[in-house]
Each structure stands twice: as C-alpha cells, then as structure tokens.
Protein backbone atom coordinates (compact mmCIF):
# COMPACT_ATOMS: atom_id res chain seq x y z
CA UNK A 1 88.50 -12.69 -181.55
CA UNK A 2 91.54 -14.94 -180.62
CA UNK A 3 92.32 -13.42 -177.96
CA UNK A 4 89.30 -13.43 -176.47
CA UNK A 5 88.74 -17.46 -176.95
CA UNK A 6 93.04 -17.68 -175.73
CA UNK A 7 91.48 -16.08 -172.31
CA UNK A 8 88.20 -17.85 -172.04
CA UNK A 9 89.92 -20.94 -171.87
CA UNK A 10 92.73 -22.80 -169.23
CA UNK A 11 95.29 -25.81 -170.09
CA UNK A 12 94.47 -28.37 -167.63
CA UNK A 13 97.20 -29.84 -165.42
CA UNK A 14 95.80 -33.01 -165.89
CA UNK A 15 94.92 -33.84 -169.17
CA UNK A 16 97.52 -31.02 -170.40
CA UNK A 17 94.45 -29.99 -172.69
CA UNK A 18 92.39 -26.56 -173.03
CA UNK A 19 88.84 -26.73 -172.02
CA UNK A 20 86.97 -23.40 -171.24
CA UNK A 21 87.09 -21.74 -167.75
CA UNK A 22 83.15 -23.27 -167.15
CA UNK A 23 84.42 -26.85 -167.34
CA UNK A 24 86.66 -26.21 -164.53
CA UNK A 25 86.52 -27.09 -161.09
CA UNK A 26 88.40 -26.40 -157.30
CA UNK A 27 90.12 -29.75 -156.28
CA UNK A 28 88.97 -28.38 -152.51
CA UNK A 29 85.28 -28.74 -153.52
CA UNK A 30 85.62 -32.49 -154.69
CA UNK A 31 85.10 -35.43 -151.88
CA UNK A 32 88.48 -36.34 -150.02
CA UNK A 33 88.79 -39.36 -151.66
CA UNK A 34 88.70 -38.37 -155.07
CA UNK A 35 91.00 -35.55 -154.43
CA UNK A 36 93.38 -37.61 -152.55
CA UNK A 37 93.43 -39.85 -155.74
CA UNK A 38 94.36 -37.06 -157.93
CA UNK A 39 97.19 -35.83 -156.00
CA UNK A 40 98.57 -39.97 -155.61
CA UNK A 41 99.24 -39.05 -159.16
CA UNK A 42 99.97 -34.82 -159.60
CA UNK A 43 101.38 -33.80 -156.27
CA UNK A 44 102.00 -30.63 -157.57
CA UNK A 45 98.40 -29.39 -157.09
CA UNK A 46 97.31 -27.87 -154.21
CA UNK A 47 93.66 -26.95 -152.59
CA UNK A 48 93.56 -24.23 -154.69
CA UNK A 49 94.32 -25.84 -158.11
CA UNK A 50 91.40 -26.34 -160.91
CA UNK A 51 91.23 -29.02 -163.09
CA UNK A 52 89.02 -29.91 -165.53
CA UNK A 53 85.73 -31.77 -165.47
CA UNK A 54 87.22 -34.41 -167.90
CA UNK A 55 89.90 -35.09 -165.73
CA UNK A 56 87.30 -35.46 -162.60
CA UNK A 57 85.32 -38.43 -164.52
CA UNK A 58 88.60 -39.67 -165.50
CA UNK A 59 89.81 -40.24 -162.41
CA UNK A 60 86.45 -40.85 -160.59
CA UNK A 61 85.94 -43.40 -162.60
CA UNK A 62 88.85 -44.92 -161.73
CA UNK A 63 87.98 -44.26 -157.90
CA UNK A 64 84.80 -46.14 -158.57
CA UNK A 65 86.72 -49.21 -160.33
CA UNK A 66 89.42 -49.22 -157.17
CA UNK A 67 86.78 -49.34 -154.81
CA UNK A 68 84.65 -52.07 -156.43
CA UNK A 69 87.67 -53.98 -156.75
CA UNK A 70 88.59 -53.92 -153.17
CA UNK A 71 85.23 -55.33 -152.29
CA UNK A 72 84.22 -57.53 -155.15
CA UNK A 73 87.61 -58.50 -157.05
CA UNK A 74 87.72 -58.95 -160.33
CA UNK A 75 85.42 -56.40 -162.35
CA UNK A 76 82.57 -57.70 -164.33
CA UNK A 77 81.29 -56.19 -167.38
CA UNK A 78 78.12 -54.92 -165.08
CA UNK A 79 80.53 -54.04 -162.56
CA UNK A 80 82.31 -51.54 -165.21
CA UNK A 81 79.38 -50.22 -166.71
CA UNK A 82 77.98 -48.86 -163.09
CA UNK A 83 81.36 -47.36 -162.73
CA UNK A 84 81.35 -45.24 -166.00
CA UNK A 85 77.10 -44.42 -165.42
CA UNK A 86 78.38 -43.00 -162.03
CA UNK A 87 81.46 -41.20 -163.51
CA UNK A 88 79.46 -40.05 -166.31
CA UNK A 89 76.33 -39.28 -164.75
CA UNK A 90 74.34 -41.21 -166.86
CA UNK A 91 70.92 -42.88 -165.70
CA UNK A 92 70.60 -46.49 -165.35
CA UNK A 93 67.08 -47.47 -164.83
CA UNK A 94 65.40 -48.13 -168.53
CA UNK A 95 61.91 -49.87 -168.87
CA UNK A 96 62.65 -53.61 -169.16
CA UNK A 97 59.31 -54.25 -170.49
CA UNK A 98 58.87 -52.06 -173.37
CA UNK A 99 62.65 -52.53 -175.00
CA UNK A 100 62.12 -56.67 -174.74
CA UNK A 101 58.85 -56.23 -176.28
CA UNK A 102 59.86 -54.39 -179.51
CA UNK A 103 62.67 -57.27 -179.99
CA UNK A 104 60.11 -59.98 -180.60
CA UNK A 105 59.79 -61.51 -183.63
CA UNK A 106 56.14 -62.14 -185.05
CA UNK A 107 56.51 -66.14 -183.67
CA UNK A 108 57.22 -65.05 -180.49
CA UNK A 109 54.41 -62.53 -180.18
CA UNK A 110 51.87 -65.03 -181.35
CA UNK A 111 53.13 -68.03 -179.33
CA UNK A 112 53.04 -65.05 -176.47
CA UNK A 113 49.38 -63.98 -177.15
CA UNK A 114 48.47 -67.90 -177.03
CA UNK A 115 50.21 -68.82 -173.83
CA UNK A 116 48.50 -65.52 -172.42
CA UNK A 117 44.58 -66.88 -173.71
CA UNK A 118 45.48 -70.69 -173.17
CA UNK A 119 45.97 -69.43 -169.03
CA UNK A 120 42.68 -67.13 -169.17
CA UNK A 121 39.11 -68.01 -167.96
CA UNK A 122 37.92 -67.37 -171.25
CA UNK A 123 39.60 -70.52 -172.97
CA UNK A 124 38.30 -72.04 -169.65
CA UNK A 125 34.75 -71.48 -170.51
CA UNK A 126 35.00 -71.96 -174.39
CA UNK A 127 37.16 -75.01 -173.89
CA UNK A 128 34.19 -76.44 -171.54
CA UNK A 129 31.24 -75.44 -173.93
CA UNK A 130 33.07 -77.20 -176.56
CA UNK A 131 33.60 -79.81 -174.58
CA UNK A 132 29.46 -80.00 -173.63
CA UNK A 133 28.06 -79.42 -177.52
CA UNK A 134 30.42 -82.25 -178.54
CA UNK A 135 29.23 -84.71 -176.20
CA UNK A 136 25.58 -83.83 -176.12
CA UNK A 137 25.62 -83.59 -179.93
CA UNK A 138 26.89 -86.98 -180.54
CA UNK A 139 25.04 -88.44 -177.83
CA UNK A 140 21.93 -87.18 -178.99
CA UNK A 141 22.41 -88.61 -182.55
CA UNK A 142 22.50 -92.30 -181.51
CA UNK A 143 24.21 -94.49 -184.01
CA UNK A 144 24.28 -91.55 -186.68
CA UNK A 145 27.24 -89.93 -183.87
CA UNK A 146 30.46 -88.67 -186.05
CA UNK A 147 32.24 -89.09 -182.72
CA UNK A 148 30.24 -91.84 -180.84
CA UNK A 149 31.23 -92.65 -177.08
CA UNK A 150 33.81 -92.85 -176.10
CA UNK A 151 34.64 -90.11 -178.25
CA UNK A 152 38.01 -91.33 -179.55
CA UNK A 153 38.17 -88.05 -181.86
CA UNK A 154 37.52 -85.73 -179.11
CA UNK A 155 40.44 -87.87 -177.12
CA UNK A 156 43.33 -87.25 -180.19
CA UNK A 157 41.82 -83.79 -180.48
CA UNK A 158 42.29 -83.09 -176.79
CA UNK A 159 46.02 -84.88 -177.30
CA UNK A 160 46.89 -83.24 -180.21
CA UNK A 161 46.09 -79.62 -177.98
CA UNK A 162 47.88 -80.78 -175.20
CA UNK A 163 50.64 -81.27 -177.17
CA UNK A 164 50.82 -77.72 -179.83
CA UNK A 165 49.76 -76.31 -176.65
CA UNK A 166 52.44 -77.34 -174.12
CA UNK A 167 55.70 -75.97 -176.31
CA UNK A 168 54.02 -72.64 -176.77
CA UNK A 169 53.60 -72.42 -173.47
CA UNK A 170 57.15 -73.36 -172.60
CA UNK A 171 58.95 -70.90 -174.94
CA UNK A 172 56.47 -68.47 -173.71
CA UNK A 173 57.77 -68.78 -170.23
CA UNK A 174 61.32 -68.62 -171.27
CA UNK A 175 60.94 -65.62 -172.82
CA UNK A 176 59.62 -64.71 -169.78
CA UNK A 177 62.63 -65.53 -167.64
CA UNK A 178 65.13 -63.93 -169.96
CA UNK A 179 62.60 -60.98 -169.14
CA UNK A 180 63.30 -61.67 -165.65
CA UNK A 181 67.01 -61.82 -165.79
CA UNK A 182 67.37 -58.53 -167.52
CA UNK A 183 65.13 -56.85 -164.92
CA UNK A 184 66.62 -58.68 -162.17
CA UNK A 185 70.62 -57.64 -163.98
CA UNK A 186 68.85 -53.58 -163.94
CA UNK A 187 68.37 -53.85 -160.52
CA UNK A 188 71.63 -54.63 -159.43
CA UNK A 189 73.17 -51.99 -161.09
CA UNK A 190 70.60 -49.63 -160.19
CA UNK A 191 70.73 -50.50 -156.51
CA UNK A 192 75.09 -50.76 -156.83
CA UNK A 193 75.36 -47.72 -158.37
CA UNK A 194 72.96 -46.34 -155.45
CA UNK A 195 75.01 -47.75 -152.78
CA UNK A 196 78.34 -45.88 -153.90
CA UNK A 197 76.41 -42.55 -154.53
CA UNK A 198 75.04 -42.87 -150.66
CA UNK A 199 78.74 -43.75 -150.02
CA UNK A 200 80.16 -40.86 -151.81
CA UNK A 201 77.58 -38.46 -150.64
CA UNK A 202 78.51 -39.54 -146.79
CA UNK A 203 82.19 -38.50 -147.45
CA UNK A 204 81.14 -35.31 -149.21
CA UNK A 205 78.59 -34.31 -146.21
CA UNK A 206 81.86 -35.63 -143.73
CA UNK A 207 83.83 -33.19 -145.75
CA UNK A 208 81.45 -30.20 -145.34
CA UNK A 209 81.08 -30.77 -141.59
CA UNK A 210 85.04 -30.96 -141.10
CA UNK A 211 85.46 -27.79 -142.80
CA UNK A 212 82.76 -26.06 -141.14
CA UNK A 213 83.85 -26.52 -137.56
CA UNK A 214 87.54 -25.51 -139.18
CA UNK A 215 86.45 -22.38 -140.21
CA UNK A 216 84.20 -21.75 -137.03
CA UNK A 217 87.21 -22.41 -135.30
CA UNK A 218 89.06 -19.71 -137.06
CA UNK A 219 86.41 -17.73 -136.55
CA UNK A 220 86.59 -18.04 -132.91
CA UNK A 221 90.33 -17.59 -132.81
CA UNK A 222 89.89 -13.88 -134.24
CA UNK A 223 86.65 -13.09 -132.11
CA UNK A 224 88.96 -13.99 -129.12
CA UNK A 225 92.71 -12.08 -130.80
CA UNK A 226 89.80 -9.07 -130.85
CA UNK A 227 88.88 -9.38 -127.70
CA UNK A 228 91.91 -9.22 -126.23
CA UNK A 229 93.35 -5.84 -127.91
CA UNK A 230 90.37 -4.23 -127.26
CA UNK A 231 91.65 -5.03 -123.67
C-alpha cells in the first residue's frame, strides 16, 4: 500500500513538495510567458520538466501581479483580487442585486418600499383623490368646514409629507448608489480579468502556431532527407 501511494506521487521542483502525478503539468504546454517566469527563477528545468499545478498558480499569479503593475502601478486591493480569481480560476461575476438586498435592515426595506410607492402613479392618483374629497368636503359644509378655505390643515399636512417624505427618499437613493458602486466595482474586475484572459489566450494561440510550423518544418526536412536516399 505504501509503495503504491510512494509511486503515484512526484516531489515537485518547485515547491519541493509531493503532489500526485494528476496535479502535474509539462512546462512546454504552459504560455511562454509564464514559463519564461518560472525558469527567471529554476533554470534548471527544461521543456520537458513537470511541475506541479500549485506551483503554476503560484507563479501565475505572480505573472498576473507583474503585469498589472507595469501598466497600472501600484496594486489595489481590486487589482489583487482579479489576479488571484485568474490564478485560481475562480468566477467573478456574483448578482449585485440579490446579496445587497439580504443586507438590509428592516428600516431600510421600509424606507425602500416607500420611496418605491411615493414615485408610482398609484400615490399619484390616491394623493389627487385625497386631495379632491378634502376640498369638496369642506367646501360643501359651509361654515361647519373642519378645514375651511384656505385649508391651512391640508397646507401643514401637505408640509409635514413633504418633509417625512423627502429623507426617505434621499436615503433611499443612497442606498441606491452604494448599489451602483458595487455593480459598477464588479464590472471592472469582470471586464480586467477578461482583458488578461484574451491577453493570455493570444500568447497561448501565438505559442501553438509557432510550434506548429516548427514541427511542419521538421516534417518537411525528413520528407525531403527521404527523398533524396531514395535517389
């Protein structure tokens, strides 16, 4: 049984760790760049040298923090976190909406709910009937009015709505930016960490073309050395 897990498994010249034989991989099937990196640092590997997926994040993760740093300077925190989600592998796009919506407190949903009917055509229309009834009611009734014109109550009623209603509205919309600024924070990641995966995937297809017309090349060579014994 020991022997069998001893021969299932490889030291990595990297790390200097064992990992299984599966979590290894050719240093001539990574992208030029990141392989060039790897040997700045471990000459001794060659083409043919394996090293393990571990040591691949580690170091394109630093790849991904050189290049950004080139371009951009100094790091930010988003800056670092696209880095490790593209050395990791690990999605970036997440629903803005629902995650900020399960964070609100019970104030925040009500003063968002009121915001949301005090902007709708059905507080239009209710507002405005309310608005008729009161005048016609206390027109109607003469001198025995509870509100007679001109309808001082109505005015510090209206007043007093204008003002419960204008703060609700205002902390509804800057809830509603902070929305905005996390979606709008999302997006740049997700669209820099899709700029350096187009980038990487132009090297790797760069890569496969340059060793293609090598090896046709070869090819040809020995169709041709054929040729000519056959002469």
């Amino acid at each position: 049984m020991t022997s069998h897990a001893t021969s299932s498994s490889a030291v990595c010249p990297v790390t200097g760790q064992s990992y299984p034989q599966k979590e290894f991989i050719l240093i001539d099937q990574l992208r030029p760049a990141l392989a060039e990196r790897i040997r700045q640092d471990h000459p001794a590997l060659d083409i043919h040298s394996r090293i393990s997926r571990a040591a691949v994040d580690r170091y394109r993760l630093r790849y991904v923090e050189d290049l950004l740093r080139q371009e951009r300077g100094d790091l930010t925190n988003l800056d670092r976190e696209v880095a490790r989600s593209l050395a990791e592998g690990i999605t970036l796009t997440e629903n803005i909406e629902e995650n900020y919506d399960e964070s609100r407190t019970l104030g925040e949903r009500l003063s968002d709910g009121l915001a949301s009917f005090g902007g709708s055509w059905p507080f239009l229309i209710a507002f405005g009937l309310c608005l008729v009834v009161w005048t016609l009611v206390n027109t109607l009734r003469g001198t025995e009015a509870f509100d007679p014109y001109p309808y001082i109550l109505l005015n510090l009623l209206l007043s007093c709505l204008a003002a419960v209603q204008a703060p609700i509205i205002m902390m509804s919309q800057k809830r509603q930016e902070a929305k905005d600024r996390l979606r709008s924070l999302n997006d740049y990641q997700v669209n820099l960490k899709a700029e350096l995966e187009i980038r990487h995937l132009h090297e790797k297809l760069d890569h496969l073309i340059t060793r293609q017309w090598e090896r046709l090349a070869e090819i040809q060579e020995l169709q041709i050395e054929l040729l000519q014994e056959r002469r």
